[in-house]
PDB file of N, CA and C in Angstrom:
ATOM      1  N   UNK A   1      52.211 -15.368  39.226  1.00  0.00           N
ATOM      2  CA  UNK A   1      51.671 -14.046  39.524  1.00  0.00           C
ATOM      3  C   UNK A   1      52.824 -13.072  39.724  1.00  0.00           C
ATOM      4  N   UNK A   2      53.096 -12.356  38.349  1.00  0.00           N
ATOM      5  CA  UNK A   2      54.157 -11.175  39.039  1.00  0.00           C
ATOM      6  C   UNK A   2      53.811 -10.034  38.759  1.00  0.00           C
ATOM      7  N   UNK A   3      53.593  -9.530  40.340  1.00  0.00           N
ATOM      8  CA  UNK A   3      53.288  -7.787  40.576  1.00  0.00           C
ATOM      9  C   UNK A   3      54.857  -7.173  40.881  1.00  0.00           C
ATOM     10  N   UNK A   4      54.310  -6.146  39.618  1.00  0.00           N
ATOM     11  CA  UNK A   4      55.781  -5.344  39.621  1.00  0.00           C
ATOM     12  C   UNK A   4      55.387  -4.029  40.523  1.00  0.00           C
ATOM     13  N   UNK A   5      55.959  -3.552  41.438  1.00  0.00           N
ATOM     14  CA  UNK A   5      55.622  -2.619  42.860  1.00  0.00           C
ATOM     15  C   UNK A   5      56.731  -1.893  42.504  1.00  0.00           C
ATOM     16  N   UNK A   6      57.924  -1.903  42.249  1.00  0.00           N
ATOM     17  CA  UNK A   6      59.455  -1.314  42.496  1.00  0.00           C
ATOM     18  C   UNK A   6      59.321  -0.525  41.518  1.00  0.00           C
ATOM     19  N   UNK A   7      58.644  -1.067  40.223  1.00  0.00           N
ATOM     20  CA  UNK A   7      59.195  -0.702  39.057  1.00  0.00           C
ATOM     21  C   UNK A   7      57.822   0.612  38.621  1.00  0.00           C
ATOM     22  N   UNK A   8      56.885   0.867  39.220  1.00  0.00           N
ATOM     23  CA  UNK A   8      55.743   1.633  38.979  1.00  0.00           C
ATOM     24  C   UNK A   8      56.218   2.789  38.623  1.00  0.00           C
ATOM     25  N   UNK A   9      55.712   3.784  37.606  1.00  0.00           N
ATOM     26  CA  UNK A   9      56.137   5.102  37.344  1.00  0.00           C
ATOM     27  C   UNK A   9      55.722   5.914  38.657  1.00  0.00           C
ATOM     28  N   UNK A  10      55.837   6.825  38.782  1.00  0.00           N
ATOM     29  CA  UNK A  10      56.176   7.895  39.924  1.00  0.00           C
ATOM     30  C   UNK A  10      54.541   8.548  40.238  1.00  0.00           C
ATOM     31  N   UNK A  11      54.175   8.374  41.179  1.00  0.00           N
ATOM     32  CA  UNK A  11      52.651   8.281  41.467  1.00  0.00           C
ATOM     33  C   UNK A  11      52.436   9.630  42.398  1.00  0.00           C
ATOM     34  N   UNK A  12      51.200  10.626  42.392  1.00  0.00           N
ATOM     35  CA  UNK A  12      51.508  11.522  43.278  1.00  0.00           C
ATOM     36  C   UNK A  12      51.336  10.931  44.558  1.00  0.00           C
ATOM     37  N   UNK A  13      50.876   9.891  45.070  1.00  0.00           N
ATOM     38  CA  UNK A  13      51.362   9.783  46.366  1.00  0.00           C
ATOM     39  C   UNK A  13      52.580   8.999  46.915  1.00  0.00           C
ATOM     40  N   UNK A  14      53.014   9.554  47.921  1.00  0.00           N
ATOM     41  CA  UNK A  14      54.385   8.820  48.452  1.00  0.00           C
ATOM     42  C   UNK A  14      54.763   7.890  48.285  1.00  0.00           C
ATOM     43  N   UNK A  15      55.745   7.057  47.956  1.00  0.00           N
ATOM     44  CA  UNK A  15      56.044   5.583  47.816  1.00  0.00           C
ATOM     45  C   UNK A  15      55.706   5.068  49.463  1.00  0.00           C
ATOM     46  N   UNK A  16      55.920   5.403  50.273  1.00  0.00           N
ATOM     47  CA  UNK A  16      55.847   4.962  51.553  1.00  0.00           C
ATOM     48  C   UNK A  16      53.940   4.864  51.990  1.00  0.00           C
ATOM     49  N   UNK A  17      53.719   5.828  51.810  1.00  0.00           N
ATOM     50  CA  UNK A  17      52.077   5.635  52.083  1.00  0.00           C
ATOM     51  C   UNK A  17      51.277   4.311  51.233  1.00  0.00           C
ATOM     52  N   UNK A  18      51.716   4.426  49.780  1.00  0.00           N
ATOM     53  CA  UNK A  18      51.435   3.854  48.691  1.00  0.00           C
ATOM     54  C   UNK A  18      51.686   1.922  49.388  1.00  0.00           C
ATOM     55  N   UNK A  19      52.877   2.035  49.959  1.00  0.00           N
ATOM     56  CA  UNK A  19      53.097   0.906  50.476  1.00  0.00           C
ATOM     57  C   UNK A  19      52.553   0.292  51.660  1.00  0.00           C
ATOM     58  N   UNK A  20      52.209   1.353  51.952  1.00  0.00           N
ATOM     59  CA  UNK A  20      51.347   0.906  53.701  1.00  0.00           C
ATOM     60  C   UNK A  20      49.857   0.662  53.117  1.00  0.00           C
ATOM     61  N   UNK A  21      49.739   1.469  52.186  1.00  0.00           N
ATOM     62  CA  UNK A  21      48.146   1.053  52.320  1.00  0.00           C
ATOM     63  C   UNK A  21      48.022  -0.233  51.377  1.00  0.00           C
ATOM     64  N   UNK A  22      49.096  -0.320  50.587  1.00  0.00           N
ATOM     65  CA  UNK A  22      48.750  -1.955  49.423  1.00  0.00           C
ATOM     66  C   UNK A  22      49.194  -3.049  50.972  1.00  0.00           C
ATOM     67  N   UNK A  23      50.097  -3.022  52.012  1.00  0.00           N
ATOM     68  CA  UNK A  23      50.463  -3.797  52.661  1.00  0.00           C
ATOM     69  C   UNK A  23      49.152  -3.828  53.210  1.00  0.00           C
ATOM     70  N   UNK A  24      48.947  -2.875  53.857  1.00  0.00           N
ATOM     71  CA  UNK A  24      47.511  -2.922  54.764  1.00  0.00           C
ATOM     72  C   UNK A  24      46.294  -3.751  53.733  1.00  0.00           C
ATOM     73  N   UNK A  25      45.991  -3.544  52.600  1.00  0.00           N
ATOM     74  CA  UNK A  25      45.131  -4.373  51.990  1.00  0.00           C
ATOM     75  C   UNK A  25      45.296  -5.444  51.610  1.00  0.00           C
ATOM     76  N   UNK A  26      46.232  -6.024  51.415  1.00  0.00           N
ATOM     77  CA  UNK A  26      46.588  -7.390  51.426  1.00  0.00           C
ATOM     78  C   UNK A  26      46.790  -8.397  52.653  1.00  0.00           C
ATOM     79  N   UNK A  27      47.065  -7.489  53.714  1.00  0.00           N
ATOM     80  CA  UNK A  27      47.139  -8.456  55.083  1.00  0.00           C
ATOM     81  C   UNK A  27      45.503  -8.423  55.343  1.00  0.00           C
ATOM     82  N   UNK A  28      44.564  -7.560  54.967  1.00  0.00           N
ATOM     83  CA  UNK A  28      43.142  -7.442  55.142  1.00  0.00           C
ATOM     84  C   UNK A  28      42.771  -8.970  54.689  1.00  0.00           C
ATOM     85  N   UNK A  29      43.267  -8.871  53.252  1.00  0.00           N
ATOM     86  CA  UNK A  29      42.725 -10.232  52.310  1.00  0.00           C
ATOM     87  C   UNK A  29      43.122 -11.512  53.039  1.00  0.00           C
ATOM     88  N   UNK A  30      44.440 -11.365  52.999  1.00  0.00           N
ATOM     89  CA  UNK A  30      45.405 -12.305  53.241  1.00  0.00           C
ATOM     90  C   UNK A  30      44.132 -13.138  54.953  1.00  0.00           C
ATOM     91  N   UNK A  31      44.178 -12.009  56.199  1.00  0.00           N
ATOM     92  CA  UNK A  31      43.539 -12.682  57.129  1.00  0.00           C
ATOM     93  C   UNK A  31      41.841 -12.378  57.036  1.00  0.00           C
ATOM     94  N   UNK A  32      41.039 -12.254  55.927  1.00  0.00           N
ATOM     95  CA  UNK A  32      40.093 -12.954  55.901  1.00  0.00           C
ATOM     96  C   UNK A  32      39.914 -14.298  55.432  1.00  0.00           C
ATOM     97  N   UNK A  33      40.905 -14.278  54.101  1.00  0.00           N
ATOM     98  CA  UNK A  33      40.835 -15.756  53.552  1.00  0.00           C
ATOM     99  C   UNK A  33      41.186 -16.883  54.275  1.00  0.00           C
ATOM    100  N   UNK A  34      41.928 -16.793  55.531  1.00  0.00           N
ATOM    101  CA  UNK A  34      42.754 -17.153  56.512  1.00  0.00           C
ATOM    102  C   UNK A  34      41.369 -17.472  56.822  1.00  0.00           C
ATOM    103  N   UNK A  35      40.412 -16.914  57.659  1.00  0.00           N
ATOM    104  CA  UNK A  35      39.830 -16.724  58.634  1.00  0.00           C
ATOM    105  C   UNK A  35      39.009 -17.888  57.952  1.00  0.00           C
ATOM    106  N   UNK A  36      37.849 -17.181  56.866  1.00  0.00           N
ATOM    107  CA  UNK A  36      37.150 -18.314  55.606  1.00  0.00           C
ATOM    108  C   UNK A  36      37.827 -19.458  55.872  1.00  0.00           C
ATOM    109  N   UNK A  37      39.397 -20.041  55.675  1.00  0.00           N
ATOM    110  CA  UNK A  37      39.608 -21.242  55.086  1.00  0.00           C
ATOM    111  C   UNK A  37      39.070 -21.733  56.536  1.00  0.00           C
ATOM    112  N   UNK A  38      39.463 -21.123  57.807  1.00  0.00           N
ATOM    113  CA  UNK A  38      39.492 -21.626  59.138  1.00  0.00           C
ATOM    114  C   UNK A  38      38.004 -22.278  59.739  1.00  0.00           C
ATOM    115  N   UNK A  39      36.903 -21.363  59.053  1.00  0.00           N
ATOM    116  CA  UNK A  39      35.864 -21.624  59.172  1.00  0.00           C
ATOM    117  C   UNK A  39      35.396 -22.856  59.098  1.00  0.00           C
ATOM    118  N   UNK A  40      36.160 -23.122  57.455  1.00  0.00           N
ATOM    119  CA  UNK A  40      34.847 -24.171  56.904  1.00  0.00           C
ATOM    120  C   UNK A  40      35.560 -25.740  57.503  1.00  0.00           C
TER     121      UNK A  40
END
């Protein structure tokens, strides 16, 4: 799986926001699937 993040053309929103909110949605995923695996 390779996500290229660094290399993205120039987006109107901030690189910094852009990064908080992909971080923020992936730690979302990241600790539900967490949570799911914990469940079962």
């Amino acid at each position: 799986m390779n996500v290229t993040v660094a290399n993205t053309p120039s987006v109107p929103v901030p690189t910094l926001d852009a990064r908080a909110l992909a971080l923020l949605v992936l730690g979302m995923l990241a600790l539900g699937a967490f949570m799911a695996h914990r469940r079962s």
